[in-house]
Protein backbone atom coordinates (compact mmCIF):
# COMPACT_ATOMS: atom_id res chain seq x y z
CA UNK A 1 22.13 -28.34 15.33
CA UNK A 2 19.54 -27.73 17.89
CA UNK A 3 16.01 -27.53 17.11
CA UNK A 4 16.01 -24.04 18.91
CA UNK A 5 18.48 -23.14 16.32
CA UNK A 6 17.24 -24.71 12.95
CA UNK A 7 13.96 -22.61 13.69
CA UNK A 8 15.73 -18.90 14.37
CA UNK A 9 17.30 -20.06 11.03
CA UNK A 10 13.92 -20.49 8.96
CA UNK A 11 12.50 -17.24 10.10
CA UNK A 12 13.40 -14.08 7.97
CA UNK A 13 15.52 -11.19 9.42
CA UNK A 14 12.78 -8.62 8.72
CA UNK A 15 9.18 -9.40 7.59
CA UNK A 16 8.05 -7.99 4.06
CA UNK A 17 4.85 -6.02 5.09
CA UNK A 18 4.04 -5.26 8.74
CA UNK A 19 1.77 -7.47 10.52
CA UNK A 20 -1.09 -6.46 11.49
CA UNK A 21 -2.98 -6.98 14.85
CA UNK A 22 -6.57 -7.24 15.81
CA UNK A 23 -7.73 -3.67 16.47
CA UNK A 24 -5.23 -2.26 14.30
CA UNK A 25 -7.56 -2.11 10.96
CA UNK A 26 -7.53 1.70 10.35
CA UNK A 27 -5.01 1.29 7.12
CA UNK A 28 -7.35 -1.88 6.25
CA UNK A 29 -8.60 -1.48 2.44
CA UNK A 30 -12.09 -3.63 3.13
CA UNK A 31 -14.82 -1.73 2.57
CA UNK A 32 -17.73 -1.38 6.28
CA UNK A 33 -20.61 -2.92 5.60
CA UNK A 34 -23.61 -0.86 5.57
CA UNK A 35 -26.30 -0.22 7.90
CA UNK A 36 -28.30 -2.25 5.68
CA UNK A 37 -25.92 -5.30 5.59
CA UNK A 38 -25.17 -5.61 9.04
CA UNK A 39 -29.13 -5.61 9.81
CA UNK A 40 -29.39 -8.41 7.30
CA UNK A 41 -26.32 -10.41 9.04
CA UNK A 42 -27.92 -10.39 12.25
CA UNK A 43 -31.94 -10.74 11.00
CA UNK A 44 -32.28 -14.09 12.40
CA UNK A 45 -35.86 -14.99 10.14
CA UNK A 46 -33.67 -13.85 6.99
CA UNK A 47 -30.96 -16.43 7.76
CA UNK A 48 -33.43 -19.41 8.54
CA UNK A 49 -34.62 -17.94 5.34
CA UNK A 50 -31.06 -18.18 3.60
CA UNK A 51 -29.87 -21.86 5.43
CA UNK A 52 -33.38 -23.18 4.11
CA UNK A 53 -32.70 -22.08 0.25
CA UNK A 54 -29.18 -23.22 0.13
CA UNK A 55 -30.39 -26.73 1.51
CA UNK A 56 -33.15 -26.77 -0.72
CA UNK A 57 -30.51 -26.41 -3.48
CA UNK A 58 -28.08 -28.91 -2.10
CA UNK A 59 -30.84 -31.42 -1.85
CA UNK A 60 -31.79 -30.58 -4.99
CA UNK A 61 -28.50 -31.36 -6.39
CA UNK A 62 -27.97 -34.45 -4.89
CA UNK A 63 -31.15 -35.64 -5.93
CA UNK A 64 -30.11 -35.18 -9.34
CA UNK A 65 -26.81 -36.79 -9.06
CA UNK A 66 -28.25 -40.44 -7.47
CA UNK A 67 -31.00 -39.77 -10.39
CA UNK A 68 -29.59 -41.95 -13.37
């Protein structure tokens, strides 16, 4: 058996769901984000904000691990 044909035979006849393509999202069931969430995504100063605090923590954890 070719390898052309041992991979027609893996895929299925007919696909379960439809698949869908970028830009075709109207039927998607995730929620938009809101006004207020996007402006928080793209507020630079609140990220630097967010990446400091979650390397605080990190640091913070792996202080107390190499603590014994």
């Amino acid at each position: 058996m070719s390898q052309n044909e041992s991979n027609r035979a893996a895929a299925p006849a007919t696909p379960a769901e439809p698949v869908a393509y970028p830009g075709e999202l109207g039927d998607s069931i995730a929620p938009a984000p809101t006004p207020g969430t996007v402006r928080m995504r793209t507020n630079v100063p609140y990220q630097l904000y967010r990446f400091a605090r979650v390397n605080m923590r990190m640091a913070k954890m792996i202080r107390r691990s190499h603590t014994h």
